[in-house]
Protein backbone atom coordinates (compact mmCIF):
# COMPACT_ATOMS: atom_id res chain seq x y z
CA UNK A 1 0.00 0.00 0.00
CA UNK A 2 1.22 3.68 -0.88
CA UNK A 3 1.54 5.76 1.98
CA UNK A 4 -0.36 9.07 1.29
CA UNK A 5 2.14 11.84 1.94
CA UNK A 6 2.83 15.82 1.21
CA UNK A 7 3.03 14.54 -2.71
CA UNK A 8 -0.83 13.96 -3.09
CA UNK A 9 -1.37 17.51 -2.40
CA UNK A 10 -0.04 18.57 -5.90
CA UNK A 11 -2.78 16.47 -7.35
CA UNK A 12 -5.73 16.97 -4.81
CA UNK A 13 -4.82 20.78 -5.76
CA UNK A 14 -4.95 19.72 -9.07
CA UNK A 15 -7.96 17.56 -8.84
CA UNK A 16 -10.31 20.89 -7.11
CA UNK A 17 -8.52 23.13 -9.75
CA UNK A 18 -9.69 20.89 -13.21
CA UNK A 19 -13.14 19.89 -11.23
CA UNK A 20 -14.24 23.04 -10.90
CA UNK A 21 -12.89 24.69 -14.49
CA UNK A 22 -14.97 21.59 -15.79
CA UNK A 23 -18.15 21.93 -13.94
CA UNK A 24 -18.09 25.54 -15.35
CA UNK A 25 -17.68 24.32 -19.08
CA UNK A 26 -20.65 21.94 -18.64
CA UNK A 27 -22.91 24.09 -17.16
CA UNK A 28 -22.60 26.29 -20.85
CA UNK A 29 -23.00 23.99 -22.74
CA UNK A 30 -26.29 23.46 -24.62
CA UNK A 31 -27.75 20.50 -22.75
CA UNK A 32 -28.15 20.25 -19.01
CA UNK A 33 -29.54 17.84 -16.62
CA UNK A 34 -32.77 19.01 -15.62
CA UNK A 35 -31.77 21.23 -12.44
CA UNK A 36 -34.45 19.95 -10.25
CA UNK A 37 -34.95 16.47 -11.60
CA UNK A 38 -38.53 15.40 -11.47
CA UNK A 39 -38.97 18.08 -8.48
CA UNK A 40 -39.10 15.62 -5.56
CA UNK A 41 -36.09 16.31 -4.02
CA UNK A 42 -36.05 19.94 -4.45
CA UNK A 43 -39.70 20.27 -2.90
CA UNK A 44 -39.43 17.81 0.00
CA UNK A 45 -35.77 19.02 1.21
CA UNK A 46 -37.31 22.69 0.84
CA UNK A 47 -40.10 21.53 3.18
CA UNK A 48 -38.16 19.58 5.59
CA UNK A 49 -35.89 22.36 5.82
CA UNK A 50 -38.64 24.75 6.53
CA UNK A 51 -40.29 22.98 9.34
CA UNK A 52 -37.55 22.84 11.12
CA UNK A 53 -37.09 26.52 10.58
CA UNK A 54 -40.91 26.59 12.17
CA UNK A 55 -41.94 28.03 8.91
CA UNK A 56 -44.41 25.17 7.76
CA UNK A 57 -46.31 22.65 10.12
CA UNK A 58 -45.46 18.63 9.98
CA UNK A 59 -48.10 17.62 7.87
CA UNK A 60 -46.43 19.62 4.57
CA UNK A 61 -43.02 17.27 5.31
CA UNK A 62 -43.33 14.32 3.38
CA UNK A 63 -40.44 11.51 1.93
CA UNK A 64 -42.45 10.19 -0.92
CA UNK A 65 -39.23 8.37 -2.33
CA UNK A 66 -35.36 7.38 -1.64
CA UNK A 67 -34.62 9.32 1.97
CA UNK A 68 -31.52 9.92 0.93
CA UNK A 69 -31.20 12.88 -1.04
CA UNK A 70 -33.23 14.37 1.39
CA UNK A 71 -30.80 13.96 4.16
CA UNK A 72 -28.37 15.75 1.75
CA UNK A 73 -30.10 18.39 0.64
CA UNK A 74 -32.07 19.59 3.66
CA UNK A 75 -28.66 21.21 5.20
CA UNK A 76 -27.69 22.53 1.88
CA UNK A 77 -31.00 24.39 1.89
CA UNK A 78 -30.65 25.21 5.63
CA UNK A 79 -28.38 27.78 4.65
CA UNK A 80 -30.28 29.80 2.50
CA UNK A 81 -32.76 32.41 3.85
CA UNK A 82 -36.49 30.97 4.54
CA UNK A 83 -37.95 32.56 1.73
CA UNK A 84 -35.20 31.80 -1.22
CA UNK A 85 -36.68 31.21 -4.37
CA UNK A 86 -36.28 27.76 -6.22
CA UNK A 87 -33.40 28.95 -8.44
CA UNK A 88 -31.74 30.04 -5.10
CA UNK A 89 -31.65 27.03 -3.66
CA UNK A 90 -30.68 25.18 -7.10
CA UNK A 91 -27.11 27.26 -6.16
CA UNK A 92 -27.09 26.29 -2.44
CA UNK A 93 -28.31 22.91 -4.15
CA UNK A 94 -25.22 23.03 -6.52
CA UNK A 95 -22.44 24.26 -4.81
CA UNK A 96 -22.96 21.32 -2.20
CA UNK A 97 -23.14 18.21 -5.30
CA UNK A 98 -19.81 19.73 -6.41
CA UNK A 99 -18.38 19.69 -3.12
CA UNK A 100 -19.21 15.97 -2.57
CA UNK A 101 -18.23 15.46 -6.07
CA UNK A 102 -14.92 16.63 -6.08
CA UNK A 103 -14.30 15.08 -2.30
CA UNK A 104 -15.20 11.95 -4.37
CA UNK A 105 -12.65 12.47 -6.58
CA UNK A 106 -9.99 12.87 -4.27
CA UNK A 107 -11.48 9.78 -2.28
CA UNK A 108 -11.55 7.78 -5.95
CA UNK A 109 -7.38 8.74 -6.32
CA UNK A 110 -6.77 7.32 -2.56
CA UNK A 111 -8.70 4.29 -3.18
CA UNK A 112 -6.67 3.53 -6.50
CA UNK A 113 -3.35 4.51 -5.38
CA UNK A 114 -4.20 2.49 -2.07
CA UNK A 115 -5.17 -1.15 -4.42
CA UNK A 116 -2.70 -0.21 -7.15
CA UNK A 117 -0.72 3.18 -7.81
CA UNK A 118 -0.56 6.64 -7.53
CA UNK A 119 -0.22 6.07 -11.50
CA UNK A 120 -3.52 4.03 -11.26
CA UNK A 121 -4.83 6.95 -9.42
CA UNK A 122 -3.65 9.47 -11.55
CA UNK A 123 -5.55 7.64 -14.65
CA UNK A 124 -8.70 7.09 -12.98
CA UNK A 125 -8.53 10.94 -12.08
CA UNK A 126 -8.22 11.26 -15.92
CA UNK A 127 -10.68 9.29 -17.19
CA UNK A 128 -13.64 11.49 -15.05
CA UNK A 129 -11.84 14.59 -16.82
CA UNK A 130 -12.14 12.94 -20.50
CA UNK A 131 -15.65 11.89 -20.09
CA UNK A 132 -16.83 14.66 -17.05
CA UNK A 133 -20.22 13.05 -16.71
CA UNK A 134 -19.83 13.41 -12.98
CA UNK A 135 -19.80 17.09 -13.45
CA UNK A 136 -22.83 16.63 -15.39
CA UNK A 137 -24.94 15.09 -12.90
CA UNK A 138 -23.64 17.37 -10.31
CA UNK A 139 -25.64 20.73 -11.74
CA UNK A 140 -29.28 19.23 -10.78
CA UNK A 141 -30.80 18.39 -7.38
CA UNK A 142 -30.75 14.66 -8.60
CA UNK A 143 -29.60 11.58 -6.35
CA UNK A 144 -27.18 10.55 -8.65
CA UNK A 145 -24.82 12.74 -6.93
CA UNK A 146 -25.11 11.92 -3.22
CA UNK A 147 -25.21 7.91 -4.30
CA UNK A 148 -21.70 8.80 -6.36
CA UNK A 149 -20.38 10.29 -2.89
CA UNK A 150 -21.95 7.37 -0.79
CA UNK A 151 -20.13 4.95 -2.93
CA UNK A 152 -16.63 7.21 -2.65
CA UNK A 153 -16.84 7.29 0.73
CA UNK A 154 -17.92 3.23 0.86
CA UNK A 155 -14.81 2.01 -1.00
CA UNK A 156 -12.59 3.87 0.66
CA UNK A 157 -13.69 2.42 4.02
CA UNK A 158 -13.14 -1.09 2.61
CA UNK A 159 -9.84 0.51 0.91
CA UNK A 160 -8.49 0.89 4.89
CA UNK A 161 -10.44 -2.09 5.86
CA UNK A 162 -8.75 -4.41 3.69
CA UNK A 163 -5.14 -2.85 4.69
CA UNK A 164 -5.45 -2.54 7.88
CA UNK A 165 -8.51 -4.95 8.99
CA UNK A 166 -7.72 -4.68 12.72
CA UNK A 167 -8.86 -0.86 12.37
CA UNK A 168 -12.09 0.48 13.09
CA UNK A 169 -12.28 3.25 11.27
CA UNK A 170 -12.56 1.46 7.94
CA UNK A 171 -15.12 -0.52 8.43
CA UNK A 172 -17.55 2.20 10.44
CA UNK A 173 -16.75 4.48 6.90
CA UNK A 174 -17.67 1.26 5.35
CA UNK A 175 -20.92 0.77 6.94
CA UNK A 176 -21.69 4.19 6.62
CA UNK A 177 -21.00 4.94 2.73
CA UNK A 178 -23.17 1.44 2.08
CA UNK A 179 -25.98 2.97 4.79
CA UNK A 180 -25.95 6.23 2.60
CA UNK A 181 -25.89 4.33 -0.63
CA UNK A 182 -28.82 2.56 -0.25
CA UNK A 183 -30.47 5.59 1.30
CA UNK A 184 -29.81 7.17 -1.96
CA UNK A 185 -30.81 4.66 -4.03
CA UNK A 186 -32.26 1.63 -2.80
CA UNK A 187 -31.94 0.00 -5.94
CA UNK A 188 -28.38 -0.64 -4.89
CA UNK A 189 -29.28 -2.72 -1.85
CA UNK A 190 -28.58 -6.44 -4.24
CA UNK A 191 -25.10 -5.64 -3.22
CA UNK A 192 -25.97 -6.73 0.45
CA UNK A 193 -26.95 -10.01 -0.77
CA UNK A 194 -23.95 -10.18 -3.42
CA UNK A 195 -21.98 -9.41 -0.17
CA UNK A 196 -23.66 -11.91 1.96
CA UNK A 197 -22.20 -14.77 -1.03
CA UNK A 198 -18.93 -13.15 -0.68
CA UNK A 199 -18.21 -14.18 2.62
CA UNK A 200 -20.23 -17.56 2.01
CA UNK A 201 -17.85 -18.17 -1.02
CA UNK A 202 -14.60 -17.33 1.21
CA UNK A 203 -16.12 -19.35 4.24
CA UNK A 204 -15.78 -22.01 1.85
CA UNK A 205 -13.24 -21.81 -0.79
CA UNK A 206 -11.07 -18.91 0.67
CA UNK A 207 -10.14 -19.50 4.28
CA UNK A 208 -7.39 -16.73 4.13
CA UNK A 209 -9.83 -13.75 3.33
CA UNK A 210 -12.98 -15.52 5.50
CA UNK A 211 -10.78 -15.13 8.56
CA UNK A 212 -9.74 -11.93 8.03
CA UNK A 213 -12.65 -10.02 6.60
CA UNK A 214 -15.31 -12.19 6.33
CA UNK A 215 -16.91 -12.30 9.97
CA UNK A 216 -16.23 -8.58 9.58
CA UNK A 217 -18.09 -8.10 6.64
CA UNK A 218 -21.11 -10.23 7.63
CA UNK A 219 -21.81 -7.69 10.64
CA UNK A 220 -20.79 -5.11 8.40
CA UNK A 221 -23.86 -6.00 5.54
CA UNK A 222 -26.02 -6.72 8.72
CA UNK A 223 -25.78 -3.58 10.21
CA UNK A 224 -26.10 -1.42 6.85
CA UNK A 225 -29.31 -3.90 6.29
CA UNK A 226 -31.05 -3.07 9.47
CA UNK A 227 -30.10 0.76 9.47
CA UNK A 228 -31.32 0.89 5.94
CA UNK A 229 -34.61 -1.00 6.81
CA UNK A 230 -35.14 1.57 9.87
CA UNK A 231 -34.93 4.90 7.93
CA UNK A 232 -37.06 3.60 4.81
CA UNK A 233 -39.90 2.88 7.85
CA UNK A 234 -39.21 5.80 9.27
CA UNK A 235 -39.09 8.07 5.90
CA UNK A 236 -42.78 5.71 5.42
CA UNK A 237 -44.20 6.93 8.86
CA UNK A 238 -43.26 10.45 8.01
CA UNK A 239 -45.18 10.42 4.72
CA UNK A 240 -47.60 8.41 6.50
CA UNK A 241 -51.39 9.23 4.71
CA UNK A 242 -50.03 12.70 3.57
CA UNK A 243 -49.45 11.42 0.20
CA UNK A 244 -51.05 8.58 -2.48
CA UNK A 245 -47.53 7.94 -3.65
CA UNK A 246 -45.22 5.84 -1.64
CA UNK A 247 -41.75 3.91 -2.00
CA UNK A 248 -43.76 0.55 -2.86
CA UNK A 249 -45.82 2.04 -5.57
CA UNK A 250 -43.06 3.91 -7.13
CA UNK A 251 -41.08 0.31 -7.27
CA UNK A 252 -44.39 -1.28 -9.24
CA UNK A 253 -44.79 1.73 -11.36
CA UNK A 254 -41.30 2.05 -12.42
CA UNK A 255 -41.62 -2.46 -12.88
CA UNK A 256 -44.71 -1.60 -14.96
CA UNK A 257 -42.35 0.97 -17.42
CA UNK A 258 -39.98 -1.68 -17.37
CA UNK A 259 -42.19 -4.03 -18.99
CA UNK A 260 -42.54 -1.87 -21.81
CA UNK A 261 -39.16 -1.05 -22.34
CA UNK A 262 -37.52 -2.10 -25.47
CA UNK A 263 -40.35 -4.71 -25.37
CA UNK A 264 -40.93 -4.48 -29.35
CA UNK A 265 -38.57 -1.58 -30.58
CA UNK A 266 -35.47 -3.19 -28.58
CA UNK A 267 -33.42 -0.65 -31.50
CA UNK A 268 -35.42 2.36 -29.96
CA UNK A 269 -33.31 3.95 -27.52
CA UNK A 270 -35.28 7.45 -27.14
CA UNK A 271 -35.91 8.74 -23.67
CA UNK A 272 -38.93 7.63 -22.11
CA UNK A 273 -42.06 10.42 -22.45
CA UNK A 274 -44.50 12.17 -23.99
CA UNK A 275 -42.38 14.93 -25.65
CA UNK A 276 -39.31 11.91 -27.37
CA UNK A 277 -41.10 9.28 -28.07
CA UNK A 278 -44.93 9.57 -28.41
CA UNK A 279 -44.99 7.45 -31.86
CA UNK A 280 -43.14 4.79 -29.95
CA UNK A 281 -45.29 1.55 -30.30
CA UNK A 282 -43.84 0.23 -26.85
CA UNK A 283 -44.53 3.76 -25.30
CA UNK A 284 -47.99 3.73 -26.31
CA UNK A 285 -48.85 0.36 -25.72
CA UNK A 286 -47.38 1.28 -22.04
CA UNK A 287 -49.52 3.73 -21.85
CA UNK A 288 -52.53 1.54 -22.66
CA UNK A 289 -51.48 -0.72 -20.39
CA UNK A 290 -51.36 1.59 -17.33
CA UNK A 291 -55.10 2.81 -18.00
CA UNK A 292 -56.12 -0.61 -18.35
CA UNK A 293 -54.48 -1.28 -14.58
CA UNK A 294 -56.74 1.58 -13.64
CA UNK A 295 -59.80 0.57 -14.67
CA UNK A 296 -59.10 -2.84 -13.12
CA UNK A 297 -58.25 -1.52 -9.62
CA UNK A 298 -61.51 1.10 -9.71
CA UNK A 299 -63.88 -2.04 -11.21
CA UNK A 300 -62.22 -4.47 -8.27
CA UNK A 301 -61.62 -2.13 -5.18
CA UNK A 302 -58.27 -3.83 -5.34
CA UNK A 303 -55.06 -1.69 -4.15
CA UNK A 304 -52.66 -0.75 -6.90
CA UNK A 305 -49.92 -2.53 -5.49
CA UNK A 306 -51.56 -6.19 -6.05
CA UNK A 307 -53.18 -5.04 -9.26
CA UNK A 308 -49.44 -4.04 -10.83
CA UNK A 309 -47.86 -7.27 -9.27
CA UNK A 310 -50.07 -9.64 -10.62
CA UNK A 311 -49.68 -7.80 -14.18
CA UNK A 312 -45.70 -7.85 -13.61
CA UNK A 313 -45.99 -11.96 -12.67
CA UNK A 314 -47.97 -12.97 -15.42
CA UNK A 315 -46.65 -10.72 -18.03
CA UNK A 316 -42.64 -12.44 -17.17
CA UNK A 317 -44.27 -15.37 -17.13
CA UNK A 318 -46.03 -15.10 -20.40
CA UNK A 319 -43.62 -13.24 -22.59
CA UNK A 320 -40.03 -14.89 -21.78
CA UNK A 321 -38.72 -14.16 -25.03
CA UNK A 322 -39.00 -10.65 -24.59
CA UNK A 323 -38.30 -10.73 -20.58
CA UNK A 324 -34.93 -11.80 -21.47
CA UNK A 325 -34.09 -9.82 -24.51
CA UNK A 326 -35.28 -6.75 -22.42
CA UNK A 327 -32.71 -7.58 -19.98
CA UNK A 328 -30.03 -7.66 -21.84
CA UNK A 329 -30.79 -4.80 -24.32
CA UNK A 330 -31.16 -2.86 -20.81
CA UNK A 331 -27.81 -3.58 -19.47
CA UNK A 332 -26.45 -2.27 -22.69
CA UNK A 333 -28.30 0.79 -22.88
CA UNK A 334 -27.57 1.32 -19.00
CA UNK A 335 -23.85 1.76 -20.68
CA UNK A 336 -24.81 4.27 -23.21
CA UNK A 337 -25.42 8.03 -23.54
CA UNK A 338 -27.77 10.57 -25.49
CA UNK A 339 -28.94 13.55 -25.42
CA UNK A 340 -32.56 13.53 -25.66
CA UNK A 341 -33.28 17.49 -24.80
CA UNK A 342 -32.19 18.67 -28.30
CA UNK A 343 -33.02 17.19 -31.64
CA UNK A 344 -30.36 16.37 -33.65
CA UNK A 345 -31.15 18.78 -36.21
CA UNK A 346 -31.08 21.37 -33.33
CA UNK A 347 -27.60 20.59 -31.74
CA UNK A 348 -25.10 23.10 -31.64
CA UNK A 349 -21.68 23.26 -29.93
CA UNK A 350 -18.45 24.46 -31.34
CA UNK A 351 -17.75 22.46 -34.56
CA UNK A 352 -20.81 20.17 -33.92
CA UNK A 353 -23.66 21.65 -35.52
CA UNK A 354 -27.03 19.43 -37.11
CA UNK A 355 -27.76 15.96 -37.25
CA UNK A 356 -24.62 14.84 -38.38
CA UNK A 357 -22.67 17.18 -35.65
CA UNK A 358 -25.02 15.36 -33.07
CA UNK A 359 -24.41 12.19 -33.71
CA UNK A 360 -20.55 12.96 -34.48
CA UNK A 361 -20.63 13.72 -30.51
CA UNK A 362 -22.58 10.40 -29.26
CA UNK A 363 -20.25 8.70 -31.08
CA UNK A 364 -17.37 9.93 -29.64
CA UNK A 365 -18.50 10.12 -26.02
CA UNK A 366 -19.35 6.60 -26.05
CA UNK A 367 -16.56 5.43 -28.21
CA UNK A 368 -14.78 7.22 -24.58
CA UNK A 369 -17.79 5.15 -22.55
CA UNK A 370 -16.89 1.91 -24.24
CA UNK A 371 -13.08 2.46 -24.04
CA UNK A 372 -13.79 2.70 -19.95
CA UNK A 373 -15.69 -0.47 -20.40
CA UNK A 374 -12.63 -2.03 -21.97
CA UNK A 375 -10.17 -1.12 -19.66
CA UNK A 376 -12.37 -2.77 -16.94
CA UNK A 377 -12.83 -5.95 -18.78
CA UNK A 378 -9.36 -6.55 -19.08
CA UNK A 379 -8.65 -5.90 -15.22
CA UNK A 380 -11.65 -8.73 -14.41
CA UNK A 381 -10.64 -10.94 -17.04
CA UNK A 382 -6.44 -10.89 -15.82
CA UNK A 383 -7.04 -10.05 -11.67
CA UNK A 384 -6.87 -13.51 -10.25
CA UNK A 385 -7.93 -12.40 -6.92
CA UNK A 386 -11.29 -10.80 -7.57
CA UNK A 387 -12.79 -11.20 -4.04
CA UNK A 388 -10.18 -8.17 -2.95
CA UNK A 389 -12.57 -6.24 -5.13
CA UNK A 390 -16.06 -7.38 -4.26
CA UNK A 391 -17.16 -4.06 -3.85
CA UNK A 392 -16.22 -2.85 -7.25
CA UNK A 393 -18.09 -5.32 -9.39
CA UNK A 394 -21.10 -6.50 -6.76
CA UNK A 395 -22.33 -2.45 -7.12
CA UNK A 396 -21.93 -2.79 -10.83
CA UNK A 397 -23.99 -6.58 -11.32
CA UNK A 398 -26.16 -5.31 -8.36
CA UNK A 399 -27.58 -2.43 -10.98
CA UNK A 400 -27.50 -4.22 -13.69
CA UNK A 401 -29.78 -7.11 -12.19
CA UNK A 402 -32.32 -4.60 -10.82
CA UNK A 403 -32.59 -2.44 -13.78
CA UNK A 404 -32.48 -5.15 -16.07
CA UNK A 405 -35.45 -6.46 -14.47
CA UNK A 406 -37.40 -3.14 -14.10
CA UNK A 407 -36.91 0.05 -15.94
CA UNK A 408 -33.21 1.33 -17.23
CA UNK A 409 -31.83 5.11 -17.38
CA UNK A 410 -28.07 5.03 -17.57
CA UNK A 411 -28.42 7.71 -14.97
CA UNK A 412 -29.24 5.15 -12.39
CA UNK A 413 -26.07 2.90 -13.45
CA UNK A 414 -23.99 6.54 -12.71
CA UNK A 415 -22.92 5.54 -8.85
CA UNK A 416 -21.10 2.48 -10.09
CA UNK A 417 -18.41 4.70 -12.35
CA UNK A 418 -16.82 5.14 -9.37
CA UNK A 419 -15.79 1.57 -9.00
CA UNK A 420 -15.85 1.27 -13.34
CA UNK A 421 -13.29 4.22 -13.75
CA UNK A 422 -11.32 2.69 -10.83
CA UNK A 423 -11.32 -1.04 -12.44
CA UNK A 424 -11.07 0.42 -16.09
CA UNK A 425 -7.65 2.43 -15.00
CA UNK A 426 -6.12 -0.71 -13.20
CA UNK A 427 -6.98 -2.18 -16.71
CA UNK A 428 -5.81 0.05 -19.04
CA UNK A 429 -2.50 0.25 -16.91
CA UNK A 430 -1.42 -2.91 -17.53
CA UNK A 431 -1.63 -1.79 -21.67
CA UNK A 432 2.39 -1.16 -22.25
CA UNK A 433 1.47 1.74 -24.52
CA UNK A 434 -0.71 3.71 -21.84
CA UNK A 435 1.50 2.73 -19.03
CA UNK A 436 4.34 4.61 -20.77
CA UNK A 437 2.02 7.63 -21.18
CA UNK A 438 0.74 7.53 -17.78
CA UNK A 439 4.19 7.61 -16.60
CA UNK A 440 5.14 10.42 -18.16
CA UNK A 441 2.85 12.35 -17.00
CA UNK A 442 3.34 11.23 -13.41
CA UNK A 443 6.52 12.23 -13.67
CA UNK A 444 5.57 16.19 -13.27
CA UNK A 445 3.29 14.68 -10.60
CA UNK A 446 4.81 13.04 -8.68
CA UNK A 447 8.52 13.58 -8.47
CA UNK A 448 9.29 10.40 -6.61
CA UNK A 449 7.13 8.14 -8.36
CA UNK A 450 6.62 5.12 -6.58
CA UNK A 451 4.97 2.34 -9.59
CA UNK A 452 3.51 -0.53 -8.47
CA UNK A 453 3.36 -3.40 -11.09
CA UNK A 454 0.12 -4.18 -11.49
C-alpha cells in the first residue's frame, strides 16, 4: 500500500482546480440535466428544511421516495434564507453536489493509489476529466450525486479495511457509505446479498480472506441492512397518509415501465415520455397498459400494489422471449449516452452543428464510454484475486440485475463509475502503450514516483 504523503497535495490541488474549471464548461454547454430532476427532491428538502425553521407545520413534510437525497439536501437548503426562491436554492443545491463530487474524486485517487498506484490513481482521475459526466450530474438536485459520494466514501472504508482490517475506522466508513448508498438509491441494496455470497464463497473456498474479513463483513452488511430498513420505515411513517404515492408504488410503477421497455422496438433507444417518443409503439402500448391497470383496480376495489404485481408476474411469465431480450438490451443501454433534450437537427456546440454534428458527438463520447468499459474488462478478465474487489463489481452486477429487471436510465447505473473508472484504469495500466504515457505524465506529478506493477 502507498503511503499518502505531502506529494498527493499537488494532485488533490490539481484535482479541485480541473473539477471546478470543468463543472463551469458543462454548465454552458447546450444540454443540461434538468436542475431539479422530477422536483421531488427539491420540494421535500425545501419543506423539511422549513419545518424545522418553524416556517411550515409537519403535515407539509413528506419523503415520498429514496430518503436519501433528502438527508443531503435539507442542510444545503438550511443555509439559505427561509424565503429563497427555487433557483436560489438550485445554487445552495449546486455548490454542495460539487463539493461531494470533487471530495469523491480525491477519495476515488486514494482508493486507486491504495489497491494499485498513484499512477492508477492518476488515470482514474483522468478518465472522469475525458468523459466529465460526474460534473454533469452534479448541476441538478438529482440523487445521482449523493449515491456517487456514498459509494466514494464506501470504497474507501473497505480501501483501509482491507489494509489494515484490525482498524475500526474502515469498516464504520464502510458501513456508513453502504448505509448512505442505499439511502440514496435503494436500488443498490442487491449488493448486500452479493456481499452476503462473498463471505459464504470465502467461508468455503477462501479460508485466508474468511478469517480476516469475512466475519467482519457479515456484521458489516447486517448492520447497513437493518439501518437501511429503519430509515425507509421511518421516511414511510413520516409520509404516513399525507401522500397517495409511496416507496412501494413507485417500485411497481417504475416495474410496470420496465415491462414496456424495449419490449418491441429493442433498437429504440429514445428517452422515455410524452415529448421523445410519443410514436413509440412500446410507449404507447405502455400507456394503454397503465389505463387498463386503472380501470381494473376502480372495477375491483383492489389496491394498486396487487393489481401491478399480478400484471408484472404474469406478463414475465407469459412473454419470456422478450423478458430476457429486455434484460439484456437494458444492461447495454444502461452503458450508453444521449442527449434527448435537443433534436439532432437542433444541436449546436463548437464544430458540432445538425444531425450529423449530433451524432458525431454520441459517437465519440461513447466510443470514450466503451473504451472505460474495456479497460475494466481486461482488469476482471487478468485479476486472479477478484474477491479483494467485491465491492467494485457486486455495485456494478447489483444495478444491472435490478434495472435489467425493471426500468433502465443510464443515470441510475452513474454511482457504479466510481468503481468502473477505478477497475477500467487498473486495466488500461497494464496496456504497455498507456502505461508509458501515464508515466510520463506522473513524472511532473509526482517527483518520486513510486509504480507498483500491477
Amino acid at each position: 500500500m502507498n503511503k499518502i504523503n505531502f506529494l498527493t497535495k499537488r494532485i488533490d490541488l490539481t484535482i479541485v482546480f480541473v473539477s471546478m474549471i470543468m463543472m463551469l464548461i458543462v454548465l454552458t454547454l447546450p444540454f443540461k440535466a434538468k436542475p431539479f430532476g422530477d422536483i421531488t427532491f427539491h420540494e421535500e428538502s425545501k419543506n423539511l428544511a422549513l419545518f424545522i425553521k418553524g416556517k411550515i407545520p409537519f403535515e407539509k413534510v413528506l419523503i415520498t421516495k429514496a430518503p436519501g437525497p433528502i438527508l443531503f439536501y435539507t442542510p444545503a437548503y438550511l443555509l439559505a434564507p427561509s424565503d429563497a426562491t427555487d433557483n436560489q436554492l438550485w445554487v445552495y443545491g449546486v455548490v454542495f453536489t460539487s463539493i461531494i463530487i470533487i471530495i469523491s474524486l480525491l477519495l476515488i485517487f486514494r482508493i486507486a493509489i491504495s489497491f494499485f498506484s498513484k499512477e492508477v490513481g492518476l488515470l482514474s482521475v483522468l478518465l472522469f476529466f475525458i468523459f466529465p459526466i460526474h460534473c454533469y450530474y452534479s448541476l441538478g438536485i438529482l440523487a445521482e450525486a449523493p449515491a456517487f459520494f456514498s459509494l466514494a466514501l464506501a470504497i474507501y472504508g473497505w480501501s483501509i479495511a482491507f489494509h489494515k482490517p484490525k482498524k475500526k475506522s474502515g469498516w464504520i466508513i464502510l458501513t456508513i457509505g453502504m448505509w448512505l448508498l442505499i439511502l440514496n438509491r435503494p436500488n443498490t441494496m442487491l449488493i448486500l446479498g452479493l456481499g452476503f455470497i462473498v463471505v459464504f464463497y470465502s467461508f468455503l473456498k477462501n479460508k485466508f480472506f474468511f478469517q480476516h474479513y469475512g466475519k467482519k463483513l457479515g456484521i458489516t452488511f447486517f448492520s447497513v441492512a437493518i439501518l437501511g430498513f429503519g430509515i425507509l420505515q421511518l421516511a414511510k411513517n413520516i409520509t404516513g397518509n399525507k401522500s397517495a404515492s409511496n416507496q412501494d408504488s413507485l417500485l411497481y410503477y417504475v416495474a410496470h415501465q420496465g415491462r414496456f421497455e424495449f419490449r418491441e422496438e429493442p433498437t429504440d433507444f429514445r428517452f422515455w415520455d410524452d415529448e421523445v417518443r410519443p410514436d413509440s409503439k412500446d410507449y404507447q402500448n405502455w400507456r394503454k397498459s397503465g389505463d387498463d391497470l386503472a380501470a381494473i383496480i376502480t372495477s375491483t376495489n383492489r389496491s394498486y400494489n396487487d393489481v401491478y404485481r399480478e400484471f408484472l408476474i404474469n406478463d414475465a411469465i407469459e412473454h419470456p422471449f422478450w423478458f430476457t431480450r429486455q434484460f439484456f438490451v437494458k444492461c447495454l443501454y444502461g452503458h450508453l449516452y444521449f442527449i434527448n433534450s435537443i433534436q439532432p437537427d437542433k444541436f449546436n456546440m463548437g464544430p458540432f452543428k445538425g444531425s450529423l454534428g449530433y451524432w458525431t458527438f454520441i459517437l465519440i463520447i461513447n466510443a470514450i464510454n466503451l473504451l472505460i468499459i474495456f479497460g475494466a474488462s481486461v482488469f476482471l478478465l487478468r485479476e486472479k484475486n477478484l474477491i479483494n474487489y467485491w465491492i467494485f463489481w457486486s455495485i456494478i452486477i447489483s444495478l444491472l440485475i435490478f434495472h435489467g429487471l425493471t426500468y433502465m436510465e443510464p443515470r441510475y447505473i452513474f454511482p457504479s463509475r466510481v468503481a468502473l473508472y477505478i477497475m477500467s484504469a487498473a486495466g488500461l495500466y497494464r496496456i504497455h502503450w498507456v502505461k508509458k504515457i501515464i508515466d510520463r505524465i506522473a513524472i511532473y506529478l509526482f517527483p518520486i514516483s513510486n509504480t507498483v506493477k500491477l
